[in-house]
Protein backbone atom coordinates (compact mmCIF):
# COMPACT_ATOMS: atom_id res chain seq x y z
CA UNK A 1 -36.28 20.00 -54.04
CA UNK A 2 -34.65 16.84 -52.73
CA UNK A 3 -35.96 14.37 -50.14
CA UNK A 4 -34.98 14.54 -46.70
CA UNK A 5 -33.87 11.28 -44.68
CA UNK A 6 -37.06 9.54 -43.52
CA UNK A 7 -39.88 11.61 -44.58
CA UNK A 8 -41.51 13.49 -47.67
CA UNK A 9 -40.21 16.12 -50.17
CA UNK A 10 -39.85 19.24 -47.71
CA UNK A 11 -41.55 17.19 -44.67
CA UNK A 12 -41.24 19.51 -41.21
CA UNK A 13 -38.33 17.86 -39.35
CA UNK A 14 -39.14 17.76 -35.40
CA UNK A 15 -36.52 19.29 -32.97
CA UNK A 16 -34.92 15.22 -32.58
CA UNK A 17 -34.52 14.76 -36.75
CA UNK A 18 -37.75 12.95 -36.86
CA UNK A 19 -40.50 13.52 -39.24
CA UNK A 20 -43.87 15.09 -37.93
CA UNK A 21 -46.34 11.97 -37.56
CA UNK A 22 -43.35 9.70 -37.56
CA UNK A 23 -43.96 6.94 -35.08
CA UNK A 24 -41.28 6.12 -31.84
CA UNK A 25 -39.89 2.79 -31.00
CA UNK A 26 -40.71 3.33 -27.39
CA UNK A 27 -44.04 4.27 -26.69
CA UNK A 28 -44.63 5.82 -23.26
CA UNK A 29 -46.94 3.42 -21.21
CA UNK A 30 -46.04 0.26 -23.02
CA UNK A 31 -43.72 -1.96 -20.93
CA UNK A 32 -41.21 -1.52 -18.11
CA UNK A 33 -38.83 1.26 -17.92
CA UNK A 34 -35.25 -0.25 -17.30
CA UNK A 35 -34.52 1.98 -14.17
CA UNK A 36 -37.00 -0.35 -12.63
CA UNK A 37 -35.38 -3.49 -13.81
CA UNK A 38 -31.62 -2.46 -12.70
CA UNK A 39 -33.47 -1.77 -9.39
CA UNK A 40 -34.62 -4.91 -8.95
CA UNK A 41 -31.99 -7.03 -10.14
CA UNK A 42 -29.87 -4.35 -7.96
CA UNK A 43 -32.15 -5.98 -4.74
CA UNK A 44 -31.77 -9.57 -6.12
CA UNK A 45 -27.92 -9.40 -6.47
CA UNK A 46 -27.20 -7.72 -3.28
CA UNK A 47 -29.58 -10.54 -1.22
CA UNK A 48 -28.23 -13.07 -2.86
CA UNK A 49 -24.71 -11.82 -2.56
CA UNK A 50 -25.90 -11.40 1.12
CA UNK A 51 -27.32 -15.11 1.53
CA UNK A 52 -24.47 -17.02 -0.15
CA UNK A 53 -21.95 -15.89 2.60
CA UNK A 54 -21.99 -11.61 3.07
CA UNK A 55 -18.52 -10.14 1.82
CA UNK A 56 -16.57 -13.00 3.31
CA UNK A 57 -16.84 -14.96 0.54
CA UNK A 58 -15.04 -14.28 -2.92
CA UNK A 59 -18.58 -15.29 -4.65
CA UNK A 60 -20.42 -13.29 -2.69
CA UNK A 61 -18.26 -10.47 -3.20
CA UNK A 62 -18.76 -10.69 -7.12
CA UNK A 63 -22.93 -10.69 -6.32
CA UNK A 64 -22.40 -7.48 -4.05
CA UNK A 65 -20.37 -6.37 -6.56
CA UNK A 66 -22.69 -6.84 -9.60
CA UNK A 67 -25.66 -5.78 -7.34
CA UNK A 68 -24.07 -1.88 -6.39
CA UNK A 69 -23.46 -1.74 -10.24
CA UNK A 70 -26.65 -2.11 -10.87
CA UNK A 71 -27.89 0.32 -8.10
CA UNK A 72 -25.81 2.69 -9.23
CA UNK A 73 -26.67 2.60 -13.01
CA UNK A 74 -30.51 2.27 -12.13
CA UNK A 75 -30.06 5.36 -9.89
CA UNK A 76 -28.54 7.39 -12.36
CA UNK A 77 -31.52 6.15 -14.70
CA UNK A 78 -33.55 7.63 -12.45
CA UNK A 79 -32.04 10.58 -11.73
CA UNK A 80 -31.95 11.43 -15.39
CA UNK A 81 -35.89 11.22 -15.18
């Protein structure tokens, strides 16, 4: 019998191709999810975009810019749960 990718002769494959016991990457309670982060560099962008000179100002325009991109990436992040 041959030897599947990343486990034992015959190991039980889970539903994602892992191995049963086989350890994540990403542990769930360990550090900050990154919808979290894109929010709040989505707040710091859009007051500092705000604070240099509102949409006036070509600058400020690229920070109120960067800061909906990262509103709307960290609320699709959270809308996929």
């Amino acid at each position: 019998m041959g030897r599947l990718p990343g486990g034992s002769p015959g190991s039980v494959r889970q539903h994602d191709g892992r191995a049963v016991g086989q350890r994540e990457l990403y542990q769930e309670g360990r550090g900050v999810a990154a919808k979290y982060i894109f929010a709040g560099l989505a707040v710091l962008f859009i007051v500092m975009g705000i604070v240099r000179g509102g949409p006036s100002h070509p600058q400020s325009r690229t920070w109120l810019l960067i800061g909906v991109i990262f509103s709307a990436v960290s609320a699709w992040l959270f809308y996929q749960g």
